[in-house]
Protein backbone atom coordinates (compact mmCIF):
# COMPACT_ATOMS: atom_id res chain seq x y z
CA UNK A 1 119.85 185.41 166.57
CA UNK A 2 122.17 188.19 167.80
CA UNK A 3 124.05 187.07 170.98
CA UNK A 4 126.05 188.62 173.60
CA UNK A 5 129.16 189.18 172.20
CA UNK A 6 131.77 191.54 172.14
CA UNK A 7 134.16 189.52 170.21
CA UNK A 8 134.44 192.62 167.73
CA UNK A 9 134.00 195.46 169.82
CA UNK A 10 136.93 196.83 171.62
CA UNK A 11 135.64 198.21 174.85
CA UNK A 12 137.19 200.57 177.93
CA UNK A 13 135.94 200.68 181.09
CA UNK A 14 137.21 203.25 183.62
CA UNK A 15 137.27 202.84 187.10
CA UNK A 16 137.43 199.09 187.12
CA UNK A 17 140.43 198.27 189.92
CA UNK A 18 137.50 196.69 191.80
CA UNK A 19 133.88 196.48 192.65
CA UNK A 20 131.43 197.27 189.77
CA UNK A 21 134.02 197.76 187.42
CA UNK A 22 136.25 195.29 187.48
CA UNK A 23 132.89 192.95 187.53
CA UNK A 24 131.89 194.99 184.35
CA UNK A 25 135.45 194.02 182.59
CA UNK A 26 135.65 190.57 183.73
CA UNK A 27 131.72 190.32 182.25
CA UNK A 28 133.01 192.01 178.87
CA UNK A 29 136.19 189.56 178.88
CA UNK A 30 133.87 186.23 179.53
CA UNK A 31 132.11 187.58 176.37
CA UNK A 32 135.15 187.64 173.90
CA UNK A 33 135.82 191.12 174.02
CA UNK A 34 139.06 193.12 174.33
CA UNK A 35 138.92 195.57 177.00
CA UNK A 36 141.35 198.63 178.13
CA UNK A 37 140.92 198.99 182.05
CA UNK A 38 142.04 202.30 183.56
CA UNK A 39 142.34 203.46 186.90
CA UNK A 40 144.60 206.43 189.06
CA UNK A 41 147.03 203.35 190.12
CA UNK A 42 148.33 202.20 187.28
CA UNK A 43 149.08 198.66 189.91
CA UNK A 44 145.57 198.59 191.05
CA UNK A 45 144.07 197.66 186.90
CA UNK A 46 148.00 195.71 186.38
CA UNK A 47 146.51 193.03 188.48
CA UNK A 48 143.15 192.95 187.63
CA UNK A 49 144.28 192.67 183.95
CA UNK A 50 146.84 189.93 184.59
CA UNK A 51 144.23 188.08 186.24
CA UNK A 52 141.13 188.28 183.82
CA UNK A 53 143.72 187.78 180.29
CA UNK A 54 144.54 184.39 182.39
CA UNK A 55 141.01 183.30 183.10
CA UNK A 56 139.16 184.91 180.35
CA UNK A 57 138.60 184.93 176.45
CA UNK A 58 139.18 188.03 175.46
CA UNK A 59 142.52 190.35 176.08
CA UNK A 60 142.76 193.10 178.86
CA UNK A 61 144.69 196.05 178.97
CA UNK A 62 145.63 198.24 182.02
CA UNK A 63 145.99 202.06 181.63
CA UNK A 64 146.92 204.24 184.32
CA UNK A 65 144.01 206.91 183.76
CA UNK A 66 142.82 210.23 186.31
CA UNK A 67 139.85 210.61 184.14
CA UNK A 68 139.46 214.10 184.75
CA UNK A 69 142.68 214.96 183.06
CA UNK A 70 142.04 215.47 179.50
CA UNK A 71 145.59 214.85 178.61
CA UNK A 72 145.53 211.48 180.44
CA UNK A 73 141.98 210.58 178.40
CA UNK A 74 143.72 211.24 174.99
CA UNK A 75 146.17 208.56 175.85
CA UNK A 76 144.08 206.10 177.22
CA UNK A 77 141.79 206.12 174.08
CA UNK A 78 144.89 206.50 171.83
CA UNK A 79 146.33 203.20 174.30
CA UNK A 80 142.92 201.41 173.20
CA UNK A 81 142.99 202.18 169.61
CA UNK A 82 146.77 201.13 169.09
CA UNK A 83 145.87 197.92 170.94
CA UNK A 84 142.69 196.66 169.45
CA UNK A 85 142.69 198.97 166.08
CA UNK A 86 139.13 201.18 167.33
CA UNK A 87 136.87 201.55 170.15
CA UNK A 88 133.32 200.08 169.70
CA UNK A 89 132.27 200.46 173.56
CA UNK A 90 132.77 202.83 176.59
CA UNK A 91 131.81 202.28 179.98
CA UNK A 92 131.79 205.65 181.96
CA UNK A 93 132.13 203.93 185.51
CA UNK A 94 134.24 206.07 187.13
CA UNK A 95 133.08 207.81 190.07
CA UNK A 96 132.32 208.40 193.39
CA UNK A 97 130.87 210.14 196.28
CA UNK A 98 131.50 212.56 199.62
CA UNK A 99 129.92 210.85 202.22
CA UNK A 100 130.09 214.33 204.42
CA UNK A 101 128.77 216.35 202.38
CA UNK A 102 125.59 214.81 202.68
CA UNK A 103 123.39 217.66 202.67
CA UNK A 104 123.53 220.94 201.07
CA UNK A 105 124.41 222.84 204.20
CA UNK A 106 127.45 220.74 204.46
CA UNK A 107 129.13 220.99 200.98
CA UNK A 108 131.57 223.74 200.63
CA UNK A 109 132.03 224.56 197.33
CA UNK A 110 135.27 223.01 196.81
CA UNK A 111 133.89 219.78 197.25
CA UNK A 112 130.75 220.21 195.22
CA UNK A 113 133.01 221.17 191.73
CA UNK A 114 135.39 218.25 192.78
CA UNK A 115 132.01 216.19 192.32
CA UNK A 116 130.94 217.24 189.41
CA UNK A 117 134.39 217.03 187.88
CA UNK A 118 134.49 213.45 189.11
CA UNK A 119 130.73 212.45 188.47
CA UNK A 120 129.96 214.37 185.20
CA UNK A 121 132.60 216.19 183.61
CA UNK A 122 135.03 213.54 183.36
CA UNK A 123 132.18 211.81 181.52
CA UNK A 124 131.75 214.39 179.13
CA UNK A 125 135.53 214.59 178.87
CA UNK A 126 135.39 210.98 178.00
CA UNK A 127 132.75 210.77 176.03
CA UNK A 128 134.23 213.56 173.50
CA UNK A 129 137.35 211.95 173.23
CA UNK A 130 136.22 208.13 172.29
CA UNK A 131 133.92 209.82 169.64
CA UNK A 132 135.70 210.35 166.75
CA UNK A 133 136.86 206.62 167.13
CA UNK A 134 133.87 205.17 167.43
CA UNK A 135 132.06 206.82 164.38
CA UNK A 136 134.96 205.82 162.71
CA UNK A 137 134.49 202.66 163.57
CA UNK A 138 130.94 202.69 162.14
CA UNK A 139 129.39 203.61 165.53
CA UNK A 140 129.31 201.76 169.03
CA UNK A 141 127.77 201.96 172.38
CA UNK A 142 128.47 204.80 175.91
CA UNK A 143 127.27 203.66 178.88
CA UNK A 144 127.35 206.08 182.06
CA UNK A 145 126.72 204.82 185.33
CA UNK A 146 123.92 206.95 187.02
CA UNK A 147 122.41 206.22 190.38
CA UNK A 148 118.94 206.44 191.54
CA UNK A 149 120.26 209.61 193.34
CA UNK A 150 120.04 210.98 189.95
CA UNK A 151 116.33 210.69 190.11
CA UNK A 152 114.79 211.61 192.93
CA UNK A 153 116.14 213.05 196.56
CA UNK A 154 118.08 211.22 198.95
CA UNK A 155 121.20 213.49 199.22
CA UNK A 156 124.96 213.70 198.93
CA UNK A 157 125.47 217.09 197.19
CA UNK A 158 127.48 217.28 194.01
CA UNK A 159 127.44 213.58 193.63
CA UNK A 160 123.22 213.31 193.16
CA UNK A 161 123.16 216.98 191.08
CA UNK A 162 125.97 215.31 188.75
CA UNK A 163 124.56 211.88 188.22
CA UNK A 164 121.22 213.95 187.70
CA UNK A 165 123.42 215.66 184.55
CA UNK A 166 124.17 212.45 183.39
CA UNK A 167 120.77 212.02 181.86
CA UNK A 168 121.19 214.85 180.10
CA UNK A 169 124.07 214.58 178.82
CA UNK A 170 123.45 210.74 177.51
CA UNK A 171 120.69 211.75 175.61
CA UNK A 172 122.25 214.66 173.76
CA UNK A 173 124.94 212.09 172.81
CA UNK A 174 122.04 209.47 171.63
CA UNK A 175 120.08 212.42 169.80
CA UNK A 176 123.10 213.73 167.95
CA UNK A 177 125.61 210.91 167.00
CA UNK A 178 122.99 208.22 166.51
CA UNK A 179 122.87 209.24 162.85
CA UNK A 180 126.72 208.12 162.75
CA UNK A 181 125.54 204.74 164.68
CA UNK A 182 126.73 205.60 167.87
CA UNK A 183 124.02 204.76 171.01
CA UNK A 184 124.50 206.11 174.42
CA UNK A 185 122.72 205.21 177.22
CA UNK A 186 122.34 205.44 181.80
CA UNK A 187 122.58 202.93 184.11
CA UNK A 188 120.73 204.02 187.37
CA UNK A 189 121.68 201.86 189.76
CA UNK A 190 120.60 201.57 193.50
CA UNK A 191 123.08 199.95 196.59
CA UNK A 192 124.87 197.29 195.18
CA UNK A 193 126.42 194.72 196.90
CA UNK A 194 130.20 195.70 197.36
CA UNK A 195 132.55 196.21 199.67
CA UNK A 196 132.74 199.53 200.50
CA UNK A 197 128.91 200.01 200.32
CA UNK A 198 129.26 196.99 202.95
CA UNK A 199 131.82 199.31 204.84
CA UNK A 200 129.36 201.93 205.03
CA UNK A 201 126.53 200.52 206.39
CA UNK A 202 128.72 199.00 209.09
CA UNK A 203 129.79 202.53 209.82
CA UNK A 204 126.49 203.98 210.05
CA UNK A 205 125.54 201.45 212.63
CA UNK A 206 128.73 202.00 214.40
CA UNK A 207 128.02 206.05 214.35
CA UNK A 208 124.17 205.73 215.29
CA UNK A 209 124.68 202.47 217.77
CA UNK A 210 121.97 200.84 216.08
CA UNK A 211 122.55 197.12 214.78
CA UNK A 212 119.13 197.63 212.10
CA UNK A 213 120.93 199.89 209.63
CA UNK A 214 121.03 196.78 207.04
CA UNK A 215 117.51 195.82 207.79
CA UNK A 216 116.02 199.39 207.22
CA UNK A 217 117.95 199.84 204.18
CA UNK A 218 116.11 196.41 202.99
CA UNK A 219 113.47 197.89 203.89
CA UNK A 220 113.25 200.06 200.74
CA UNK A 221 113.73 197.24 198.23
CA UNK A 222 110.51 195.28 197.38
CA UNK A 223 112.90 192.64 196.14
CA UNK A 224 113.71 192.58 199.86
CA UNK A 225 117.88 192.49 198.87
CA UNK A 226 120.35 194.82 197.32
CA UNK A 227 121.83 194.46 193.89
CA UNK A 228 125.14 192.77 193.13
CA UNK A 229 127.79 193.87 190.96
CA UNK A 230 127.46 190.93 188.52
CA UNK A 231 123.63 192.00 187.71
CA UNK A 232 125.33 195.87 186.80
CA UNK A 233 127.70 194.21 184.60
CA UNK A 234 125.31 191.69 182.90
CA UNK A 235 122.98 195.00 182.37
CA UNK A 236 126.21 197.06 180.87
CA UNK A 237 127.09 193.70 178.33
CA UNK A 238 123.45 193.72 177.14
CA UNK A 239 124.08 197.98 176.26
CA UNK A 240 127.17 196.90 174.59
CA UNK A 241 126.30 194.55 172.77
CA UNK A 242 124.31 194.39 169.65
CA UNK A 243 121.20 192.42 171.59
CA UNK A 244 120.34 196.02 172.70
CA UNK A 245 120.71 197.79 168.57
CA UNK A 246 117.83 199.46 169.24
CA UNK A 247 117.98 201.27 172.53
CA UNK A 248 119.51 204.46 172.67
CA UNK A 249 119.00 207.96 175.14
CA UNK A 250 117.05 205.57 177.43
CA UNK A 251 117.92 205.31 181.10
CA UNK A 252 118.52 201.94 182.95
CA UNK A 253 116.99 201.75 186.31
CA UNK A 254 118.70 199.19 188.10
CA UNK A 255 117.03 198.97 192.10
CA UNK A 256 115.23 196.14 192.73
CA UNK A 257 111.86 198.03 192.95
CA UNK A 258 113.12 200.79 195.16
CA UNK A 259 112.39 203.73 193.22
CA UNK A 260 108.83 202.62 192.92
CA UNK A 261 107.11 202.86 196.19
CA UNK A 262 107.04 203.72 199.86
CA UNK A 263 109.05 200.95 202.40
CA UNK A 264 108.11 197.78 202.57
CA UNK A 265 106.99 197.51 206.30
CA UNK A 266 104.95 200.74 205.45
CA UNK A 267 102.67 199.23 202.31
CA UNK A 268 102.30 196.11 204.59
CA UNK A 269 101.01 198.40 207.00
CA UNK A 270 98.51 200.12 205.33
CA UNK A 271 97.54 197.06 202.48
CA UNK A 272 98.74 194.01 204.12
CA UNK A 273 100.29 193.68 200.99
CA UNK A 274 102.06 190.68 202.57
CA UNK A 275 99.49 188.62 202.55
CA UNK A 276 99.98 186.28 200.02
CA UNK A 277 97.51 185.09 196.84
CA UNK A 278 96.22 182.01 197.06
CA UNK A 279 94.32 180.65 193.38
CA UNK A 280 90.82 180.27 193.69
């Protein structure tokens, strides 16, 4: 039975000073693996190294990485392979959005190509440099975190047209390296659970003067909650490890249902769909 391990495959993961990634690293750790963790303070990925070597199995590695420097990628996958001898996994976490430029009317262009540098070139940039490594290796696994603003329209502009490239992008990587046992795959994931997404919902209700903004979000979800970071990391050790062999170019989708249908209080509405079964 193959299990979750990554005893034997050397992983990075960008972006992981806190929230999703660092969850992602600690997850990769727990499962035996050696990780590199890079962020733009090299202090920020000291500590959370320091404190998942002490508590963890496998050995982590900070690297003081901008990942849209090219220059600074070389060296953090040159870091990884003088550490651990190759690169089996990468974790394309890095990221992030501009919260005003929300719509398209409100996104100079300056801050659209500072998006897509963050949110999809970087990625590429990344994904280039680990893979000549990792076919050496015999092949590995790329995982790129998405969002379900990739996949349908909600806004922020730059940040959903990049994450919407990401797709692309994955499965040209899955389509032409897979021969040289490399797999490359999205995770689309929805609001998780973190602090700054926390931070921003208590601003919107703060801006609006509402005290619902939580409730409506919920409202989305069928599961009725948001994700957490643990369940994004537990999805990215299943991509990296050999349990998933045979996926490859697929994408993720990580939302507790939202993606799926209308609101909640909506289908209730119109179906009572709250009305529960009873057996009969």
């Amino acid at each position: 039975m193959v299990e979750l391990s990554l005893a034997d495959r050397p992983a990075i993961v960008t972006g992981a000073s806190r929230g999703i990634g660092r969850e992602i690293a600690a997850r990769f750790a727990e499962a035996g693996g050696n990780v590199v963790v890079c962020s733009r303070t090299y202090e920020d990925v000291e500590t959370v190294a320091t404190d998942l070597t002490d508590t963890h199995e496998g050995r982590v590695v900070p690297v003081e990485c901008d990942v849209t420097d090219r220059g600074a990628v070389r060296d953090l996958v040159d870091t990884t392979i003088e550490e651990f001898g190759d690169v089996r996994v990468l974790v394309n976490n890095a990221g992030g959005a501009d919260e005003s430029a929300n719509l398209l009317h409100r996104c100079d262009e300056e801050t659209f190509e500072s998006m897509v540098d963050l949110n999809l070139k970087s990625q590429f940039i990344l994904s280039k440099a680990v893979l000549p490594a990792m076919v050496a290796a015999g092949g590995g696994s790329i995982i790129h975190m998405g969002s379900v603003n990739g996949l349908f329209g909600i806004g922020l502009s730059g940040y959903s047209e990049a994450k919407s490239g990401l797709l692309a992008l994955s499965r040209n990587i899955a389509a032409h390296y897979g021969q040289h046992g490399v797999r490359s795959n999205v995770i689309s994931a929805a609001t998780i659970e973190t602090a700054n997404r926390r931070a921003e919902m208590a601003n919107t209700e703060e801006r609006t003067g509402e005290t619902s903004a939580r409730e409506r979000w919920l409202d989305q979800y069928p599961l009725g909650r948001f994700g957490t970071p643990r369940e994004v990391a537990d999805a990215s050790l299943f991509l990296a490890s050999e349990m998933s062999s045979f996926v490859t170019g697929e994408n993720l989708v990580l939302d507790g249902g939202l993606t799926t249908s209308l609101p909640t209080s909506f289908i209730n509405e119109i179906y009572d769909a709250d009305d529960q079964p009873t057996a009969k």
